[in-house]
N, C-alpha and C. Protein backbone atom coordinates (compact mmCIF):
# COMPACT_ATOMS: atom_id res chain seq x y z
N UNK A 1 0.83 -1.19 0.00
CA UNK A 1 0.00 0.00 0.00
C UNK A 1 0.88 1.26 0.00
N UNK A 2 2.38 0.71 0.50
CA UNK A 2 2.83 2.55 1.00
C UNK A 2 3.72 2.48 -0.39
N UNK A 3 3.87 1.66 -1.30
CA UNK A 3 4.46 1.65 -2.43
C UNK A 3 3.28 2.43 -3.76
N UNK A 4 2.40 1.93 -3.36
CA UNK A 4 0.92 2.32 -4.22
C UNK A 4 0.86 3.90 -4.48
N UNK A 5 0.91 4.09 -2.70
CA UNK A 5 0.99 6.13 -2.63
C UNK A 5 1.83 6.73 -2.96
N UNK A 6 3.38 5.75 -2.80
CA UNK A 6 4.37 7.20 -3.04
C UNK A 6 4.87 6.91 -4.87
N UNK A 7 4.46 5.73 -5.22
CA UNK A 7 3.73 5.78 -6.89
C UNK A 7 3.03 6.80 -7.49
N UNK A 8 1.77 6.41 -6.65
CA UNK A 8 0.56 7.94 -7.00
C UNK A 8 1.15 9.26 -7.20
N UNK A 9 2.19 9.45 -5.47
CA UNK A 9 2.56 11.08 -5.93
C UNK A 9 3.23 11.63 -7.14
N UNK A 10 4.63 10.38 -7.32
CA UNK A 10 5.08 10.33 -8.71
C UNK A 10 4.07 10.69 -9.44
N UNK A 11 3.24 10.12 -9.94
CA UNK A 11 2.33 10.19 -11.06
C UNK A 11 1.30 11.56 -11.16
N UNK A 12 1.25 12.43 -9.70
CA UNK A 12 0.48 13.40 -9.63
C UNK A 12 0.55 14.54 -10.24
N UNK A 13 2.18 14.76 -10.20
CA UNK A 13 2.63 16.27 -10.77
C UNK A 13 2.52 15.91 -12.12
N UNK A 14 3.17 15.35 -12.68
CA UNK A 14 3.12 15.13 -14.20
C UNK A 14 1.79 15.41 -15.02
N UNK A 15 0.93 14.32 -14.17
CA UNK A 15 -0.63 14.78 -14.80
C UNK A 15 -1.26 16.11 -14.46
N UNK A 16 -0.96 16.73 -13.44
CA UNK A 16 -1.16 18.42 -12.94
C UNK A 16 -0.73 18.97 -14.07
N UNK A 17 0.56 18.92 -14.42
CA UNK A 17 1.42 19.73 -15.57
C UNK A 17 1.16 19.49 -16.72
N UNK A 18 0.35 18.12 -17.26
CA UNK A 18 -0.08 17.54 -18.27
C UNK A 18 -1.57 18.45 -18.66
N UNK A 19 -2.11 18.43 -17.59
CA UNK A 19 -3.56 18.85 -17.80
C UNK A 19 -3.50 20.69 -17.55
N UNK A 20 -2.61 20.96 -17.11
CA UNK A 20 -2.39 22.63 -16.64
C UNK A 20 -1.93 22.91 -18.50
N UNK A 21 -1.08 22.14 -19.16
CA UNK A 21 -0.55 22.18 -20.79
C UNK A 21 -1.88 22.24 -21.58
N UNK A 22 -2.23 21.18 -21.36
CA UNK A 22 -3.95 20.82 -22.50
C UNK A 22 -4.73 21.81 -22.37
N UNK A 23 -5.12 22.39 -20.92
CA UNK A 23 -5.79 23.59 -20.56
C UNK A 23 -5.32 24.64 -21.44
N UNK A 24 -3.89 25.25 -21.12
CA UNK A 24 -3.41 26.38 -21.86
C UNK A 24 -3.55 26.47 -23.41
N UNK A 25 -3.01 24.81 -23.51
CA UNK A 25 -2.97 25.10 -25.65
C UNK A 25 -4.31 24.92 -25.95
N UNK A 26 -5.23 24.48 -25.44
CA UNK A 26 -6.31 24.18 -25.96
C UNK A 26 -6.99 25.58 -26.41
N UNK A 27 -6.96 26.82 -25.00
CA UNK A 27 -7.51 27.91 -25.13
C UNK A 27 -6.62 28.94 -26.12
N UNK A 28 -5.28 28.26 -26.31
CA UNK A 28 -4.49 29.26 -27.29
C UNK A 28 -5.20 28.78 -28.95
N UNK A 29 -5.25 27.65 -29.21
CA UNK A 29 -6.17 27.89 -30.23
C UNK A 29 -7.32 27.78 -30.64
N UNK A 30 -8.52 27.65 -29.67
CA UNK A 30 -9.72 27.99 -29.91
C UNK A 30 -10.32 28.99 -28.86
N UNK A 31 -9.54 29.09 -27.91
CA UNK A 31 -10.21 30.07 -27.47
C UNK A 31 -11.25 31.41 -27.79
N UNK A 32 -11.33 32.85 -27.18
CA UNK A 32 -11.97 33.80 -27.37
C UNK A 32 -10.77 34.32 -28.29
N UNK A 33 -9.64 34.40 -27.60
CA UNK A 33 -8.32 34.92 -28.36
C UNK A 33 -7.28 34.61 -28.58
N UNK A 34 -7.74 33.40 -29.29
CA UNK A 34 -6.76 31.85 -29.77
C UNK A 34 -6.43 32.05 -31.48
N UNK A 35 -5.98 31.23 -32.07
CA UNK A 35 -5.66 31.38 -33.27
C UNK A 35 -6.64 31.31 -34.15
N UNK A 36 -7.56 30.34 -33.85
CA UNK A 36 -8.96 30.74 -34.75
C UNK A 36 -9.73 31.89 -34.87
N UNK A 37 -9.73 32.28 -33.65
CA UNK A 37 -9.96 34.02 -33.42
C UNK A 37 -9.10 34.70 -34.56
N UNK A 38 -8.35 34.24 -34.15
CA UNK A 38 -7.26 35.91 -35.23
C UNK A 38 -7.56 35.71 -36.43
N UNK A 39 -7.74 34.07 -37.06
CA UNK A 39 -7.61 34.14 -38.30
C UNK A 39 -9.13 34.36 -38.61
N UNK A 40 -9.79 34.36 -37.80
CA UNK A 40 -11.42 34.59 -38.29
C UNK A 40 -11.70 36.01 -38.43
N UNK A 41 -10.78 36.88 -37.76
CA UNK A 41 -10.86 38.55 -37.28
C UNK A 41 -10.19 38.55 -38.97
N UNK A 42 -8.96 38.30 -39.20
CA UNK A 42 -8.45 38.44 -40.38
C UNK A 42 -9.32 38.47 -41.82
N UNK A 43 -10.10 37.66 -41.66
CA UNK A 43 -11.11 37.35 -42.90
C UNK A 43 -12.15 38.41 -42.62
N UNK A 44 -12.44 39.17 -41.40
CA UNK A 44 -13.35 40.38 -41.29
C UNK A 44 -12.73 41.43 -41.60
N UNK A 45 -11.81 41.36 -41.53
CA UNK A 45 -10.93 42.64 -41.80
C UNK A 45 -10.97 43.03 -43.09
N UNK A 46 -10.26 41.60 -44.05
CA UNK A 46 -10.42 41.38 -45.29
C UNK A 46 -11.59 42.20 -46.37
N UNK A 47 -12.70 41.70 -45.37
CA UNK A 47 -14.08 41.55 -46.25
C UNK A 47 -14.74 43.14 -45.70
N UNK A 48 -14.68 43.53 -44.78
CA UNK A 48 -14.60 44.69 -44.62
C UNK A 48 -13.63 46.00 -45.48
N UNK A 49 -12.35 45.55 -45.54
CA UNK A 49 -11.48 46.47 -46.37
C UNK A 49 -11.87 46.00 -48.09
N UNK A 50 -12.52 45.41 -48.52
CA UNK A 50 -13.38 45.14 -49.52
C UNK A 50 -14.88 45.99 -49.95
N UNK A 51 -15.27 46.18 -48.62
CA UNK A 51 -16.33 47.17 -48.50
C UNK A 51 -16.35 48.31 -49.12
N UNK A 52 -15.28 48.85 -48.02
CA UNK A 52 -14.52 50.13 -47.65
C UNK A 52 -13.90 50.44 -49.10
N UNK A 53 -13.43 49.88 -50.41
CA UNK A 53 -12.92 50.00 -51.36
C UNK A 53 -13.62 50.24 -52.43
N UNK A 54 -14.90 49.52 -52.12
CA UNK A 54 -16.47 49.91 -53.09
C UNK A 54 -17.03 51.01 -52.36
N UNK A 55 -16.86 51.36 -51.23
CA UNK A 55 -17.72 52.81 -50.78
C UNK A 55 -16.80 53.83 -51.52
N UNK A 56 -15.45 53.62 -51.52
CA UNK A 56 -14.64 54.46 -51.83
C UNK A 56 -14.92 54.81 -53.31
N UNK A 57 -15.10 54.11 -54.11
CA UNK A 57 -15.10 53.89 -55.42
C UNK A 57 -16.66 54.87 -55.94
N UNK A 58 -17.37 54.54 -55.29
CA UNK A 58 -18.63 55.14 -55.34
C UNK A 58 -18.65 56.62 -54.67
N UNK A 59 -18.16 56.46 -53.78
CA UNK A 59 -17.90 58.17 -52.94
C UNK A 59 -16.96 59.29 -54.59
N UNK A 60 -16.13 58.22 -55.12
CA UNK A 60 -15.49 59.55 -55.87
C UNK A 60 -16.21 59.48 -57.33
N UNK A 61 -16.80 58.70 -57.34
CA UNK A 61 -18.07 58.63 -59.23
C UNK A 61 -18.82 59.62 -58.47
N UNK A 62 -19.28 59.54 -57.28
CA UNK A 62 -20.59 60.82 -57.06
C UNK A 62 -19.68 62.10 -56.90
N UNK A 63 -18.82 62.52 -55.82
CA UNK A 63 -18.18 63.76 -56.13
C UNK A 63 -17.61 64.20 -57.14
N UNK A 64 -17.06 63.65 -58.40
CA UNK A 64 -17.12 63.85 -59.36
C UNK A 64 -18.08 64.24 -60.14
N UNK A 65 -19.02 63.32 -60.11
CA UNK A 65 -20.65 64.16 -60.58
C UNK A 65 -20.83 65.67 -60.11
N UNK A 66 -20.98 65.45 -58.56
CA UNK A 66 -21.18 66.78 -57.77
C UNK A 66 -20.36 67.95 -58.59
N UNK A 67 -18.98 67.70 -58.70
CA UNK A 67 -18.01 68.35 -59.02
C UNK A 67 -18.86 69.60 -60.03
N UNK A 68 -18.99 68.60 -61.12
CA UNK A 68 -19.61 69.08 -62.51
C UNK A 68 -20.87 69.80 -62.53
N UNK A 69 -21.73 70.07 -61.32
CA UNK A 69 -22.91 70.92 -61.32
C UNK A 69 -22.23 72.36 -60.47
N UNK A 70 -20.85 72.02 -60.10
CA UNK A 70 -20.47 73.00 -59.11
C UNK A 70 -20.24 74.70 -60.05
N UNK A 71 -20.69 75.75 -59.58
CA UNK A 71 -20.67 76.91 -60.62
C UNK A 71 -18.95 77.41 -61.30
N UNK A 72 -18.03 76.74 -60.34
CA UNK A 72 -16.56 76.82 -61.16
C UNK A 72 -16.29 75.98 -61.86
N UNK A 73 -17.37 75.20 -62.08
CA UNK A 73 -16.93 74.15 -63.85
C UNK A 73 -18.00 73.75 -64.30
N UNK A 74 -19.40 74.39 -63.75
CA UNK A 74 -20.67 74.05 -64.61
C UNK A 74 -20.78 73.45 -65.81
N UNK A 75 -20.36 71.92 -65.93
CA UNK A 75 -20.92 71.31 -66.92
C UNK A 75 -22.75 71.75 -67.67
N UNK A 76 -22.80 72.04 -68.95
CA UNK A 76 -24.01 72.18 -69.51
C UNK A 76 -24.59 70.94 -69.52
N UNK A 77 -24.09 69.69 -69.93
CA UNK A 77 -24.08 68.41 -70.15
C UNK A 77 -25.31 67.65 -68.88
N UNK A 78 -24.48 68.01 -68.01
CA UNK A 78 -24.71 67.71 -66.62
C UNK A 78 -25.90 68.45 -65.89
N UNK A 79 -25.76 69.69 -66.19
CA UNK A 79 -26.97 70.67 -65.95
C UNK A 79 -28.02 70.09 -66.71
N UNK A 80 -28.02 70.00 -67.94
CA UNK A 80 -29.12 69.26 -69.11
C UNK A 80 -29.92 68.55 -68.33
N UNK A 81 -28.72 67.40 -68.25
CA UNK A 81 -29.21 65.77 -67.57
C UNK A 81 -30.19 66.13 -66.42
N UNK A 82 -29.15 66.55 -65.38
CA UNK A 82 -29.74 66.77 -64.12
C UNK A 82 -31.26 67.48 -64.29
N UNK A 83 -31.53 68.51 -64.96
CA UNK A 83 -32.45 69.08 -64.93
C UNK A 83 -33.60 68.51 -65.62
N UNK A 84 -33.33 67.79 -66.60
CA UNK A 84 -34.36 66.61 -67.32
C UNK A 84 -34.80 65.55 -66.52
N UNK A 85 -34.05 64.88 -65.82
CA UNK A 85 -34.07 64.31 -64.40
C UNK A 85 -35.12 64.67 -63.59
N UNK A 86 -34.92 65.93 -62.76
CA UNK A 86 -35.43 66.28 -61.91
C UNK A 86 -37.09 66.43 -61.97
N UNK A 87 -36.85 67.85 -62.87
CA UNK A 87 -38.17 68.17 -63.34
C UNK A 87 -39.38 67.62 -64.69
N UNK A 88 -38.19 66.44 -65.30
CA UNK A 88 -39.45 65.14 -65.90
C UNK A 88 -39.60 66.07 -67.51
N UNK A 89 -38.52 67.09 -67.82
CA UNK A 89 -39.28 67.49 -68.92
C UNK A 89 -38.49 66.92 -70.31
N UNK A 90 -38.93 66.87 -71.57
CA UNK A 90 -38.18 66.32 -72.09
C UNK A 90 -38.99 67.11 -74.12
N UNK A 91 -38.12 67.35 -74.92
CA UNK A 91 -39.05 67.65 -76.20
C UNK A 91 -39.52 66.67 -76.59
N UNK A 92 -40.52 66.93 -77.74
CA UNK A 92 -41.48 65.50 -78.47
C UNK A 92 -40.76 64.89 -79.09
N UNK A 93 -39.50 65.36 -79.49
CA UNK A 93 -38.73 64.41 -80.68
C UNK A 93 -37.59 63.63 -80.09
N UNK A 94 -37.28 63.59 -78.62
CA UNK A 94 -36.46 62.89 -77.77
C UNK A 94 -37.24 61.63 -77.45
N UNK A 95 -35.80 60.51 -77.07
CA UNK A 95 -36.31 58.92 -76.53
C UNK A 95 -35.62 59.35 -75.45
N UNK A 96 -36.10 58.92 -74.07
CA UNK A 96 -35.87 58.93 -72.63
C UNK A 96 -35.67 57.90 -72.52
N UNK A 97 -34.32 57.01 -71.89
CA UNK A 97 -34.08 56.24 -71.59
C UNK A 97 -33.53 56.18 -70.32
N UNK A 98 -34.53 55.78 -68.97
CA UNK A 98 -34.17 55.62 -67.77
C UNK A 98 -33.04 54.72 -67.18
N UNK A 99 -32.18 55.03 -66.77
CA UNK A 99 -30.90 54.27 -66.06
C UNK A 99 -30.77 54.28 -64.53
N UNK A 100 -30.35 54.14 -63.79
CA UNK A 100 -29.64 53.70 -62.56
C UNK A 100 -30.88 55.14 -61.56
């Protein structure tokens, strides 16, 4: 029996240190802020800076537009459009073709 226990203690720390290891790596990669985390944050980041590249893209086609009604480069073109647009008028000998 007293061979049994001081066996056991042998065997105690190891499995403490064994299971204190499994604990730690386990939460290093699945944890809240483990490696699956990062690489899952990574792919938001991604798909977000994807976003952010089509807002961008669209932010400068419209200020550009804007640009062209502005009175220091009054496009006529643009004035035309815009104003056919707005107020729906158009001559009898024109085809109106609605877009975007």
């Amino acid at each position: 029996m007293h061979q049994i226990r001081r066996r056991a203690c042998y065997a105690v720390v190891p499995l403490i240190c064994t299971s204190v290891l499994g604990y730690f790596g386990y939460h290093a990669v699945q944890g809240d802020r483990g490696m699956s985390a990062w690489v899952n944050l990574g792919q938001q980041i991604k798909g977000v800076e994807a976003r952010i590249a089509v807002n961008k893209s669209e932010l400068d086609r419209l200020e550009h537009r804007v640009s062209l009604l502005r009175n220091s480069g009054l496009s006529r073109d643009m004035l035309d459009e815009r104003s056919r647009e707005v107020l729906g008028l158009a001559h009898a000998d024109e085809l109106i073709i609605l877009g975007k």
